[in-house]
PDB file of N, CA and C in Angstrom:
ATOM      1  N   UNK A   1      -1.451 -46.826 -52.591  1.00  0.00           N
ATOM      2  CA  UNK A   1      -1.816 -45.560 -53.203  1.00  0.00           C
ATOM      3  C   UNK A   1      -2.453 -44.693 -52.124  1.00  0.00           C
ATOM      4  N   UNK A   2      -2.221 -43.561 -52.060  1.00  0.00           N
ATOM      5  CA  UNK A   2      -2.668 -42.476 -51.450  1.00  0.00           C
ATOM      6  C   UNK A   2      -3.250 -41.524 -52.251  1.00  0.00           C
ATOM      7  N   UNK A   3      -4.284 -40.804 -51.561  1.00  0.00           N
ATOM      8  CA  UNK A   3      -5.128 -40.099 -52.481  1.00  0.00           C
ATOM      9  C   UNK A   3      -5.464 -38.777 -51.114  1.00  0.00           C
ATOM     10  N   UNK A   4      -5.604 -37.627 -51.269  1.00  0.00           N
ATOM     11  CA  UNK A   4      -5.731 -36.746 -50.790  1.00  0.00           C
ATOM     12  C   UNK A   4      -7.220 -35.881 -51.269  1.00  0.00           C
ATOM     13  N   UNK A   5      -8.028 -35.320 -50.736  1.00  0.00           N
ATOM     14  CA  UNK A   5      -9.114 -34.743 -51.674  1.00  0.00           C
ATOM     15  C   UNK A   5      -9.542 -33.685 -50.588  1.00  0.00           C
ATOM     16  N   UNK A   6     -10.066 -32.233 -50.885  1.00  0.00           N
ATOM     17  CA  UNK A   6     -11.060 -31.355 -50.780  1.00  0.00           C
ATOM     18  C   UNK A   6     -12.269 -31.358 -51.611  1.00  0.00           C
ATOM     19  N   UNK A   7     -13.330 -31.145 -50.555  1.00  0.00           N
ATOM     20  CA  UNK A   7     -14.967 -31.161 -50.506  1.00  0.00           C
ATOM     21  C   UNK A   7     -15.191 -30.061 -50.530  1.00  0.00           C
ATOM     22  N   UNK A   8     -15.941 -29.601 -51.309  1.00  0.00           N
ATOM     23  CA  UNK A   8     -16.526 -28.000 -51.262  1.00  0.00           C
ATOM     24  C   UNK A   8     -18.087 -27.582 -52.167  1.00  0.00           C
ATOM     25  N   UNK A   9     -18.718 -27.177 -52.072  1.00  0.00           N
ATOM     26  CA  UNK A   9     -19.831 -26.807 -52.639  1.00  0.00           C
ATOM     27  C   UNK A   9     -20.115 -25.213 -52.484  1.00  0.00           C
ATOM     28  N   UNK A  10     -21.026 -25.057 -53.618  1.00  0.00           N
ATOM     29  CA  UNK A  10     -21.363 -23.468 -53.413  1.00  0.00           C
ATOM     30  C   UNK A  10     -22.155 -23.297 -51.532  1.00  0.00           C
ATOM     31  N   UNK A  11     -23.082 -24.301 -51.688  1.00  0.00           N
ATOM     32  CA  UNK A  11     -23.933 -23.789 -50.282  1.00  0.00           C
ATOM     33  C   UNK A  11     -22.800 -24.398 -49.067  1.00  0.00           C
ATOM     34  N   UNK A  12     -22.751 -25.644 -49.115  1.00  0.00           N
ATOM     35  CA  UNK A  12     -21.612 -25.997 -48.629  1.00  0.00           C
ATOM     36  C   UNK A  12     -21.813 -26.959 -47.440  1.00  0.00           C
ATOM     37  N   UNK A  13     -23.023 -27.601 -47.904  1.00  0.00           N
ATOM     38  CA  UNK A  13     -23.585 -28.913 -46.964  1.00  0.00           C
ATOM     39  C   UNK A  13     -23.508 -29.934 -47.547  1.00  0.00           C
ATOM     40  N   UNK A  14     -25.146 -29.973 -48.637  1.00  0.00           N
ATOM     41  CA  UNK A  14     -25.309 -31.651 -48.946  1.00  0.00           C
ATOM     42  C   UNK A  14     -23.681 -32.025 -49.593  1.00  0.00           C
ATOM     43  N   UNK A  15     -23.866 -31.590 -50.896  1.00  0.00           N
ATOM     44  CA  UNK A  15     -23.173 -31.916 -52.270  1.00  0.00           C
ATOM     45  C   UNK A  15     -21.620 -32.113 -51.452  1.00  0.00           C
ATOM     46  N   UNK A  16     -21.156 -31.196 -50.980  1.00  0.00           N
ATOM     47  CA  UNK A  16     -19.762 -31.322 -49.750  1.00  0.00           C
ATOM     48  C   UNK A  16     -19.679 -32.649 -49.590  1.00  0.00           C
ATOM     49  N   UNK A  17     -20.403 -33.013 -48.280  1.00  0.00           N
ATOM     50  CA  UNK A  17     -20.417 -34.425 -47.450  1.00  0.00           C
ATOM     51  C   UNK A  17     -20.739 -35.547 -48.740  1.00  0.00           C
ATOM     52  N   UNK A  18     -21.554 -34.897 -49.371  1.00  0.00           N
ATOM     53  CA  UNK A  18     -22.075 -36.687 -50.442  1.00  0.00           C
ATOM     54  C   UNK A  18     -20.630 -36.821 -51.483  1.00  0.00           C
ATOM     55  N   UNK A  19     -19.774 -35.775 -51.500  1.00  0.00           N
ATOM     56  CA  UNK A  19     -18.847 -36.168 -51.987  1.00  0.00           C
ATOM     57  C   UNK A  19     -17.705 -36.444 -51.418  1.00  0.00           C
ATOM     58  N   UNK A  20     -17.426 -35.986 -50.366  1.00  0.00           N
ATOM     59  CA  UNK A  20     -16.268 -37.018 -49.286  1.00  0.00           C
ATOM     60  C   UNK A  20     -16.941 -38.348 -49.156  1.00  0.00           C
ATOM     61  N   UNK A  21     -18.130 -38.587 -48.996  1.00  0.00           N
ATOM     62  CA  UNK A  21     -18.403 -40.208 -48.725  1.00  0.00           C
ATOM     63  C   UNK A  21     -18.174 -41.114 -50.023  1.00  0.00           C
ATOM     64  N   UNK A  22     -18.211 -40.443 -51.451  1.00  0.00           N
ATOM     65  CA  UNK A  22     -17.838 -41.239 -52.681  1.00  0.00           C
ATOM     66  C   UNK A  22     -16.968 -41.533 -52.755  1.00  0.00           C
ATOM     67  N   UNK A  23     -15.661 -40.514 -52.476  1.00  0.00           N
ATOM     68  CA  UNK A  23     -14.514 -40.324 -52.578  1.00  0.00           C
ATOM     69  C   UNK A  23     -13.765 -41.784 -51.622  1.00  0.00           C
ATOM     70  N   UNK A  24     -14.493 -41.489 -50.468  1.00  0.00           N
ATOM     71  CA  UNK A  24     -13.865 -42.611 -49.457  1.00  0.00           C
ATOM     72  C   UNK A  24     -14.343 -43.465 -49.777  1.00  0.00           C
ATOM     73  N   UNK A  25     -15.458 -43.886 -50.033  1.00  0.00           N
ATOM     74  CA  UNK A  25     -16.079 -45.310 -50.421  1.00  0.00           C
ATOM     75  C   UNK A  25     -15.379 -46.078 -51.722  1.00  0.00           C
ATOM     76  N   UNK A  26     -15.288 -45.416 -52.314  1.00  0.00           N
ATOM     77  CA  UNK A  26     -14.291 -45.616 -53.916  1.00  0.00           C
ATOM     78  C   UNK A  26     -13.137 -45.803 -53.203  1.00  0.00           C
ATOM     79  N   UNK A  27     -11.947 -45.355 -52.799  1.00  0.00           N
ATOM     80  CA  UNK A  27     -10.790 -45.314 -52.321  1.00  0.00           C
ATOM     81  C   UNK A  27     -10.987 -46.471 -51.593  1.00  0.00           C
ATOM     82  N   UNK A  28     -12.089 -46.793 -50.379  1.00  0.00           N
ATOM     83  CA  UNK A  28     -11.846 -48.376 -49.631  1.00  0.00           C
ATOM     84  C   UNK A  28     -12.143 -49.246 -50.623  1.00  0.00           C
ATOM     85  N   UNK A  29     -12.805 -49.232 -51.684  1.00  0.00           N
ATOM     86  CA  UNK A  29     -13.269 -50.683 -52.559  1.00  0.00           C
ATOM     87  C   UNK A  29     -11.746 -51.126 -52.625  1.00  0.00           C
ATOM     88  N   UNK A  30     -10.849 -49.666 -53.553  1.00  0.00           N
ATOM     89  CA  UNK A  30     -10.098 -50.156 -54.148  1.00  0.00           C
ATOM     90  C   UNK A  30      -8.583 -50.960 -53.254  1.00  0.00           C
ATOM     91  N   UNK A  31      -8.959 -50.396 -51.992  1.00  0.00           N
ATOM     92  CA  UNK A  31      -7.724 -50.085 -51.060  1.00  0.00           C
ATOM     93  C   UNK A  31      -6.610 -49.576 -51.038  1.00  0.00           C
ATOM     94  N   UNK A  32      -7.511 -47.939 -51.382  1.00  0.00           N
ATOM     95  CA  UNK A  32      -6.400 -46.923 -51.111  1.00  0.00           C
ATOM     96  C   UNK A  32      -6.431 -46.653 -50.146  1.00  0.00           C
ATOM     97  N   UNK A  33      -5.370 -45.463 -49.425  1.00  0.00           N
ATOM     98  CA  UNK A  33      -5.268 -44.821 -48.283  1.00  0.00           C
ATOM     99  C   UNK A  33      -5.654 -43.206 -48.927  1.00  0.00           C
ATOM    100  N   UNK A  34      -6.937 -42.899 -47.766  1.00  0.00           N
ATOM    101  CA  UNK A  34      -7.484 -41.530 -48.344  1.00  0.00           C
ATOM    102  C   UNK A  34      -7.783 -40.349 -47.388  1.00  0.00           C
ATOM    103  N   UNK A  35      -7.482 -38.857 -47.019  1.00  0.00           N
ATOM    104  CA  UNK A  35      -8.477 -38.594 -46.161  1.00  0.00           C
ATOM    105  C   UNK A  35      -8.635 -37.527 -46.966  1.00  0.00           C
ATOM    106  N   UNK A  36      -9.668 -37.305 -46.621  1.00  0.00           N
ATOM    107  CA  UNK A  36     -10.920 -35.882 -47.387  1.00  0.00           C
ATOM    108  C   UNK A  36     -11.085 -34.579 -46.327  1.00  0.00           C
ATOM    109  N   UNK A  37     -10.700 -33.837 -46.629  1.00  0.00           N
ATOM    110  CA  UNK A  37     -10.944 -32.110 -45.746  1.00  0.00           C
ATOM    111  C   UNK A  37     -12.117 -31.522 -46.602  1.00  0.00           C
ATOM    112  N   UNK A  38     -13.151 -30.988 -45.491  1.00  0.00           N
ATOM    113  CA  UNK A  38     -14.367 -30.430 -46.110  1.00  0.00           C
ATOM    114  C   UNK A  38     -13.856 -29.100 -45.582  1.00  0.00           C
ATOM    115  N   UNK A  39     -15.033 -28.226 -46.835  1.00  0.00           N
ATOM    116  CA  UNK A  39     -15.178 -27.058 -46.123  1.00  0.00           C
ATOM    117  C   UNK A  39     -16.327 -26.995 -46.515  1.00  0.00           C
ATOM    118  N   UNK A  40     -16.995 -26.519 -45.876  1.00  0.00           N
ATOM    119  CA  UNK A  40     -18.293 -26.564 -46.133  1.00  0.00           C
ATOM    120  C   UNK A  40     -19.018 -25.109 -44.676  1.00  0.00           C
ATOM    121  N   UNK A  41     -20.616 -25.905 -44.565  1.00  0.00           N
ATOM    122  CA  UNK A  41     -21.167 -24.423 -43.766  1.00  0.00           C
ATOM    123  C   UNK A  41     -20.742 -23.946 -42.478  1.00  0.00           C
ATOM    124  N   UNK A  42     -20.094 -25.386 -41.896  1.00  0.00           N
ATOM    125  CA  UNK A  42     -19.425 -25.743 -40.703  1.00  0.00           C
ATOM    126  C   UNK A  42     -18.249 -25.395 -40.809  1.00  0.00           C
ATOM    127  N   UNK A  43     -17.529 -24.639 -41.726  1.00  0.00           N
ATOM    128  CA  UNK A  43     -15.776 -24.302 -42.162  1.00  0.00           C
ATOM    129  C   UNK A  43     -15.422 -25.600 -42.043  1.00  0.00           C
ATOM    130  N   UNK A  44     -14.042 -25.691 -41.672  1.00  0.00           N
ATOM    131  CA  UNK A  44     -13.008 -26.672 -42.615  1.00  0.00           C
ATOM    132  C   UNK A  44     -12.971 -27.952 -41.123  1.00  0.00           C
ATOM    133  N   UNK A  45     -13.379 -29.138 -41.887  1.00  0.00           N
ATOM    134  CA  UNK A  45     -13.316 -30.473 -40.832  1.00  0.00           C
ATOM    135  C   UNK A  45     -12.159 -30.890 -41.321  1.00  0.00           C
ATOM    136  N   UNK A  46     -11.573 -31.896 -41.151  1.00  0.00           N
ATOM    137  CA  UNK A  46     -10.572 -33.122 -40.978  1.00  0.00           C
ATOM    138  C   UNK A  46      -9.379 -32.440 -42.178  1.00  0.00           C
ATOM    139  N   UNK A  47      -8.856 -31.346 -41.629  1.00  0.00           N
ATOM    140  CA  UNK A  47      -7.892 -30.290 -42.245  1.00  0.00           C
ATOM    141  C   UNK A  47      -7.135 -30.891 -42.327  1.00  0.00           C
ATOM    142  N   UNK A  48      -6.337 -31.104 -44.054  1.00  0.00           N
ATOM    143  CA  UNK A  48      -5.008 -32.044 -44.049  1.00  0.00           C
ATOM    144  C   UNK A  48      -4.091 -31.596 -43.772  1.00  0.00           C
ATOM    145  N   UNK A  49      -3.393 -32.102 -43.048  1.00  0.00           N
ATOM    146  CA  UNK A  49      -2.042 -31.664 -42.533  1.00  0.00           C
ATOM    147  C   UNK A  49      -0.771 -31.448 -43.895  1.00  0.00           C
ATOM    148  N   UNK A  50       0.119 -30.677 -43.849  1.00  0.00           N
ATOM    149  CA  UNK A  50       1.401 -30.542 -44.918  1.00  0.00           C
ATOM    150  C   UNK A  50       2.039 -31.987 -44.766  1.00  0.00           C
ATOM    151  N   UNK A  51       1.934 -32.859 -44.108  1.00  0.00           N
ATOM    152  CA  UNK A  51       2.763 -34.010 -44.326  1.00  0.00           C
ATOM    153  C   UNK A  51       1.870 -34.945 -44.641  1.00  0.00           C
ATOM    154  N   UNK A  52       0.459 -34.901 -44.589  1.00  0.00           N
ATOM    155  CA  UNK A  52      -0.134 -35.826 -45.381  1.00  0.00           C
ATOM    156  C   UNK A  52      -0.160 -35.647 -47.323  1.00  0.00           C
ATOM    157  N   UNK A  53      -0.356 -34.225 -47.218  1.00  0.00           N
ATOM    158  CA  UNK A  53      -0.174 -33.467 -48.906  1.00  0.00           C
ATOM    159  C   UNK A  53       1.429 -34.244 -49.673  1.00  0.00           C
ATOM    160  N   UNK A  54       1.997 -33.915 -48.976  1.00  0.00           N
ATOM    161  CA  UNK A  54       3.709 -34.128 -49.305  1.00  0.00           C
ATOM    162  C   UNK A  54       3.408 -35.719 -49.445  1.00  0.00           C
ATOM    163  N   UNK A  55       3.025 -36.648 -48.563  1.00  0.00           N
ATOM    164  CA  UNK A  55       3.025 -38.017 -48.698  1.00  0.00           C
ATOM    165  C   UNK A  55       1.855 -38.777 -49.753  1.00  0.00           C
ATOM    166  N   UNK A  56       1.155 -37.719 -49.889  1.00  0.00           N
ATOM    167  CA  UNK A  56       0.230 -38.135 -50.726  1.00  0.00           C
ATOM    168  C   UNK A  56       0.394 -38.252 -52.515  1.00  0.00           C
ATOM    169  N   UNK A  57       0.059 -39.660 -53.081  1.00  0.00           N
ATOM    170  CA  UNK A  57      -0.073 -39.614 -54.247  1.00  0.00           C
ATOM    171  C   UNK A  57      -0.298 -38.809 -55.593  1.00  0.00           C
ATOM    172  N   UNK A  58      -1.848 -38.367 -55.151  1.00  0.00           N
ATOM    173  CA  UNK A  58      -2.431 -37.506 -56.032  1.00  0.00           C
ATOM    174  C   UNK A  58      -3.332 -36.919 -54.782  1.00  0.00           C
ATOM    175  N   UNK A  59      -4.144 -35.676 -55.775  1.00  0.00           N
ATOM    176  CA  UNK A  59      -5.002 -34.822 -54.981  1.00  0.00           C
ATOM    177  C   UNK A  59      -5.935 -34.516 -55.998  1.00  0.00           C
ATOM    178  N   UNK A  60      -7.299 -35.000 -55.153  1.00  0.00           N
ATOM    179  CA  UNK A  60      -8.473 -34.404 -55.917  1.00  0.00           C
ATOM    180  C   UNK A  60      -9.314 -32.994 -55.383  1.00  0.00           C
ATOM    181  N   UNK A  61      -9.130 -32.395 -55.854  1.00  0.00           N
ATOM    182  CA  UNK A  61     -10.367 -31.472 -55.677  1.00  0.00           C
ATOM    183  C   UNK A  61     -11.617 -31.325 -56.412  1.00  0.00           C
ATOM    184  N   UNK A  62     -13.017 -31.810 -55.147  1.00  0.00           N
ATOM    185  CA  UNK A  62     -14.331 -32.110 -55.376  1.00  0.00           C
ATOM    186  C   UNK A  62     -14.582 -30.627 -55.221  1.00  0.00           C
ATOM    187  N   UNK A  63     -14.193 -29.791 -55.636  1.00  0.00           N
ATOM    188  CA  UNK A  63     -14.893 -28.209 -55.475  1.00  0.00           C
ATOM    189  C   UNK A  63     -15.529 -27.665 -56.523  1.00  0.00           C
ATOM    190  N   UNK A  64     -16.922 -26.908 -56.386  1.00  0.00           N
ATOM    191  CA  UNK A  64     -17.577 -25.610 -56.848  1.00  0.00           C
ATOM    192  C   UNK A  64     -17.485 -24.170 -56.470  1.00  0.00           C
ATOM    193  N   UNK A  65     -16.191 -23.885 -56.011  1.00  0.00           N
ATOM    194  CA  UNK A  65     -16.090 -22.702 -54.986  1.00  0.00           C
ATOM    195  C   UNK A  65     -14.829 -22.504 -54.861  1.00  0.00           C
ATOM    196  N   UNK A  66     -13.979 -21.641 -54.846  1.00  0.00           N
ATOM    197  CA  UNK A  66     -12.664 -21.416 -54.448  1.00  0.00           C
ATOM    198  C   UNK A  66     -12.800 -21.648 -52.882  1.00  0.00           C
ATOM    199  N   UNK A  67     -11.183 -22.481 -52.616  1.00  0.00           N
ATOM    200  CA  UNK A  67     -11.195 -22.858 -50.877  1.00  0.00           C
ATOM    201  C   UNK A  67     -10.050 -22.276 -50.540  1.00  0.00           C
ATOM    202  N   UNK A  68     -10.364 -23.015 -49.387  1.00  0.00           N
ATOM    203  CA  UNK A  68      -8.924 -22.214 -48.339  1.00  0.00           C
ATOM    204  C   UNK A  68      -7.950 -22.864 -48.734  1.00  0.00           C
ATOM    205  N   UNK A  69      -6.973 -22.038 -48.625  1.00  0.00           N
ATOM    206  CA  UNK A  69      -5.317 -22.708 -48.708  1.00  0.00           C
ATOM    207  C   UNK A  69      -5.253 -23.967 -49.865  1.00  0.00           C
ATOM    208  N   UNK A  70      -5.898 -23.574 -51.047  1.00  0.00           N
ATOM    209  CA  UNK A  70      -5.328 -23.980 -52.270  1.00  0.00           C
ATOM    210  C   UNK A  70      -3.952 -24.138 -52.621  1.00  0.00           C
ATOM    211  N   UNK A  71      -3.342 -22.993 -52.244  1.00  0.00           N
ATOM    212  CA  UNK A  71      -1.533 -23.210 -52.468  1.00  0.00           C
ATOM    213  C   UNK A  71      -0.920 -24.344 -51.894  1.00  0.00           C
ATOM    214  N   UNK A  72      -1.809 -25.075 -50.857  1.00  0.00           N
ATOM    215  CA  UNK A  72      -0.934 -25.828 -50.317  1.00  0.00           C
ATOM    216  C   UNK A  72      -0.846 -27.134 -51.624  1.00  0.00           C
ATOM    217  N   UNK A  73      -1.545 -27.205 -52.580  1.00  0.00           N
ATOM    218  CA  UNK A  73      -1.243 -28.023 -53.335  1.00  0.00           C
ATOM    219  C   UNK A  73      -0.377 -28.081 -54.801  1.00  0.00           C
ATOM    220  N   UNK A  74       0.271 -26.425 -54.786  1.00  0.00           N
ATOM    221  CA  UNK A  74       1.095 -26.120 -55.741  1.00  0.00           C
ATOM    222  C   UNK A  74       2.165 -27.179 -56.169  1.00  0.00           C
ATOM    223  N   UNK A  75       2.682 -27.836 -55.440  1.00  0.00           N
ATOM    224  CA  UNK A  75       3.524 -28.594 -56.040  1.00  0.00           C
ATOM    225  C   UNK A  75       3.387 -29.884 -56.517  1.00  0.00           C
ATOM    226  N   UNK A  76       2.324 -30.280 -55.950  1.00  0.00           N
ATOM    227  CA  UNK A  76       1.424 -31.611 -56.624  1.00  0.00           C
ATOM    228  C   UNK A  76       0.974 -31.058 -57.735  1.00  0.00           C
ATOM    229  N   UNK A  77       0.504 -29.946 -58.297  1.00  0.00           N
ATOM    230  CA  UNK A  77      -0.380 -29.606 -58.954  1.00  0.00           C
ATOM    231  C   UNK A  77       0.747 -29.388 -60.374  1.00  0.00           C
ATOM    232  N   UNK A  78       2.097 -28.758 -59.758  1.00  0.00           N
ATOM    233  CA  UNK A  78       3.312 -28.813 -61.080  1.00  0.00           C
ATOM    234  C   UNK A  78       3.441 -30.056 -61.195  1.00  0.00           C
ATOM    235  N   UNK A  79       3.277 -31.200 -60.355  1.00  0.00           N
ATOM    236  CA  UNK A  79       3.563 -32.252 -60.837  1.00  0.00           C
ATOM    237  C   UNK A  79       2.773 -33.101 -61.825  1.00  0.00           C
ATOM    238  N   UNK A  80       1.708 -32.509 -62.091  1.00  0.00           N
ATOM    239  CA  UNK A  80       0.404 -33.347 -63.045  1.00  0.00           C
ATOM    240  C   UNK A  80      -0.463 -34.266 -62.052  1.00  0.00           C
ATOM    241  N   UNK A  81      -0.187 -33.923 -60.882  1.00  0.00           N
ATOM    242  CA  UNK A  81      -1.099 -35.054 -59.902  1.00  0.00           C
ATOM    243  C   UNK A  81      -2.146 -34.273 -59.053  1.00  0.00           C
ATOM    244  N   UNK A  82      -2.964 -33.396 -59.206  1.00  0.00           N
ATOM    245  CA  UNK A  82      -4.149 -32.480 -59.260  1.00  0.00           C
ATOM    246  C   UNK A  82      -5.343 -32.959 -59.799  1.00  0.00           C
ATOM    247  N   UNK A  83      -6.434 -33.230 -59.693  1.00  0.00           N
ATOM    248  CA  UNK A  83      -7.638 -32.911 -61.023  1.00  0.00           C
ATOM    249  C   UNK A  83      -8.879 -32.587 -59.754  1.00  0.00           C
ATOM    250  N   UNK A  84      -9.015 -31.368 -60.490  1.00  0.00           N
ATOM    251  CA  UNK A  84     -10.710 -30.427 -60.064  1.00  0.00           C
ATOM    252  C   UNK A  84     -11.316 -30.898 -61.025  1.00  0.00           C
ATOM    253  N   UNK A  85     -12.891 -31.288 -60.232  1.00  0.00           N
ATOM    254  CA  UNK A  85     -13.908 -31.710 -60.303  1.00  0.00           C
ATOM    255  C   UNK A  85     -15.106 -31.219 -59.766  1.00  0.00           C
ATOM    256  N   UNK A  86     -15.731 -30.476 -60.360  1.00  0.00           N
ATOM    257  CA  UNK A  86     -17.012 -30.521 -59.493  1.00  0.00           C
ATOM    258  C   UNK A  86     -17.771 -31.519 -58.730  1.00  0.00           C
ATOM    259  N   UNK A  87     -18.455 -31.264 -57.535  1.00  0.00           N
ATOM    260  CA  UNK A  87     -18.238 -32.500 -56.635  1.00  0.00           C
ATOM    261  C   UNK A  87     -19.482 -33.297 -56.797  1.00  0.00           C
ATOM    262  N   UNK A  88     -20.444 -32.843 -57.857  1.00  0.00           N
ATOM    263  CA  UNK A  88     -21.368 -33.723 -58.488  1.00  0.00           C
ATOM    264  C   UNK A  88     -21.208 -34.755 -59.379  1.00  0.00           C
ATOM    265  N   UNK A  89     -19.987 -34.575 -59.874  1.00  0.00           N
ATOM    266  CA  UNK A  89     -19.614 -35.781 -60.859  1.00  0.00           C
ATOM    267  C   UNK A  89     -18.523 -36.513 -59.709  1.00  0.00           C
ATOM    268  N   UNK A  90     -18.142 -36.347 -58.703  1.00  0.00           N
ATOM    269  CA  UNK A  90     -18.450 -37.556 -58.058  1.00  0.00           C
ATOM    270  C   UNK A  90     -19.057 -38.102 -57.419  1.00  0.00           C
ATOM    271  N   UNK A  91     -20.309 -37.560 -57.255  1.00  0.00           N
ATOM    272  CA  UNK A  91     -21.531 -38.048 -56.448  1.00  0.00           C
ATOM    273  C   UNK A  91     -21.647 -39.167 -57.669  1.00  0.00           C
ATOM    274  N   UNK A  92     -21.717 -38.556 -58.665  1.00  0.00           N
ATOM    275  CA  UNK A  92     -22.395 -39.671 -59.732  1.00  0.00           C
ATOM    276  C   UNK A  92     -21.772 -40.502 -59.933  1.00  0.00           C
ATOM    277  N   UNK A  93     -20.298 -40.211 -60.496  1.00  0.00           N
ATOM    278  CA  UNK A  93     -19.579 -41.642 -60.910  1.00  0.00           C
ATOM    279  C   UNK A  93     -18.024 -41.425 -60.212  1.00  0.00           C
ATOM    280  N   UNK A  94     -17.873 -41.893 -58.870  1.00  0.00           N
ATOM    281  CA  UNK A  94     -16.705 -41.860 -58.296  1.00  0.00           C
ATOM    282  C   UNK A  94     -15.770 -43.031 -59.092  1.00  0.00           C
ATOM    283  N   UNK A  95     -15.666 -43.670 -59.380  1.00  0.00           N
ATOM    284  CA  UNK A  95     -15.248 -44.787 -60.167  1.00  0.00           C
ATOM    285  C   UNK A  95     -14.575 -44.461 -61.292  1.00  0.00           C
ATOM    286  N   UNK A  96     -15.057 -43.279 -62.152  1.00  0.00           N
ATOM    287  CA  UNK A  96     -14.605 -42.902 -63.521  1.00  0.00           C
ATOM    288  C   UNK A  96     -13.382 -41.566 -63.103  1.00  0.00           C
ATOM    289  N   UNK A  97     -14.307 -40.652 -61.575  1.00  0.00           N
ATOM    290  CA  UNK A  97     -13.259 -39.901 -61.339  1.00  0.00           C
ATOM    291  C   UNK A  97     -11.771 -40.135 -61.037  1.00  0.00           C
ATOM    292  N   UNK A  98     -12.211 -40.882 -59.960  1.00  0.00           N
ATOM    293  CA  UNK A  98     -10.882 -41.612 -59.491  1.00  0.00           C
ATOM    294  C   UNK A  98      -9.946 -42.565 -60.580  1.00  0.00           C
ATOM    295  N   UNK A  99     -10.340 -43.387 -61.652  1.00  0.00           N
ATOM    296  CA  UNK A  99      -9.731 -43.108 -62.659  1.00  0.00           C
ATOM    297  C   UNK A  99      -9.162 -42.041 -63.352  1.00  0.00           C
ATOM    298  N   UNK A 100      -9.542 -41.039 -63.523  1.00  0.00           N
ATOM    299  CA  UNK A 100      -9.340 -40.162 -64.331  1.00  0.00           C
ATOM    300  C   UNK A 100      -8.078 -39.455 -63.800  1.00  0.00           C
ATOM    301  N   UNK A 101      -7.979 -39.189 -62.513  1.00  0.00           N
ATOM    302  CA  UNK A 101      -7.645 -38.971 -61.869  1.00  0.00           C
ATOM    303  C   UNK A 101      -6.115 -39.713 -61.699  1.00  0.00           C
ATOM    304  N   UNK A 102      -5.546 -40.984 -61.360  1.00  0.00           N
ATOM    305  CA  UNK A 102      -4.783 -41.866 -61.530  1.00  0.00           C
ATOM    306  C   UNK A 102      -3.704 -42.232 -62.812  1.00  0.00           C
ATOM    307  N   UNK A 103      -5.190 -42.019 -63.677  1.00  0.00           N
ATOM    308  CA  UNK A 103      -4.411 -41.993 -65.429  1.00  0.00           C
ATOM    309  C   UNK A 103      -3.584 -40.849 -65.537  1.00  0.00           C
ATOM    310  N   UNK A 104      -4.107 -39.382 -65.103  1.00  0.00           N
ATOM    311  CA  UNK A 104      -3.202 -38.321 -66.067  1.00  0.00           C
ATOM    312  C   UNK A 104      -1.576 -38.504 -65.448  1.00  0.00           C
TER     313      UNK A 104
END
């Protein structure tokens, strides 16, 4: 399984980073393959490439904020394999997201 995710917060520090580290930490328990692009105060780190999106399973977005280059997930997103989340409910329960996430 592959899992794809954007980090984003209104300020665009803590809540950002504490939710790429859930995201990945959840994804290694289970042994998925995951990488997480922040944007945050620092603009955009570990920017997913179009051939990781395309190869990827599903896509989460941990955002409170509209981000950059959202479109790039239009066609995952017709496919039902999308779910936005505010990135506090996966600080709290990455476990239920990432379910949730998998199921639809």
């Amino acid at each position: 399984m592959k899992i794809v995710a954007v980090a984003a917060c209104t300020i665009g520090i803590a809540h950002t980073y504490m939710a790429k580290e859930a995201i990945e930490q959840e994804c290694a328990r289970r042994g998925f393959e995951c990488k997480v692009e922040t944007q945050g105060g620092m603009g955009i780190d570990d920017e997913l490439e179009e051939d990781e999106i395309a190869e990827a399973d599903y896509v989460l977005l941990a955002v409170a904020i509209g981000i950059e280059g959202e479109e790039r997930f239009e066609e995952k997103e017709d496919a039902g394999r999308v779910l936005t989340v505010d990135p506090s409910k996966v600080i709290a329960n990455p476990a239920e997201i990432i379910d949730q996430l998998i199921a639809q």
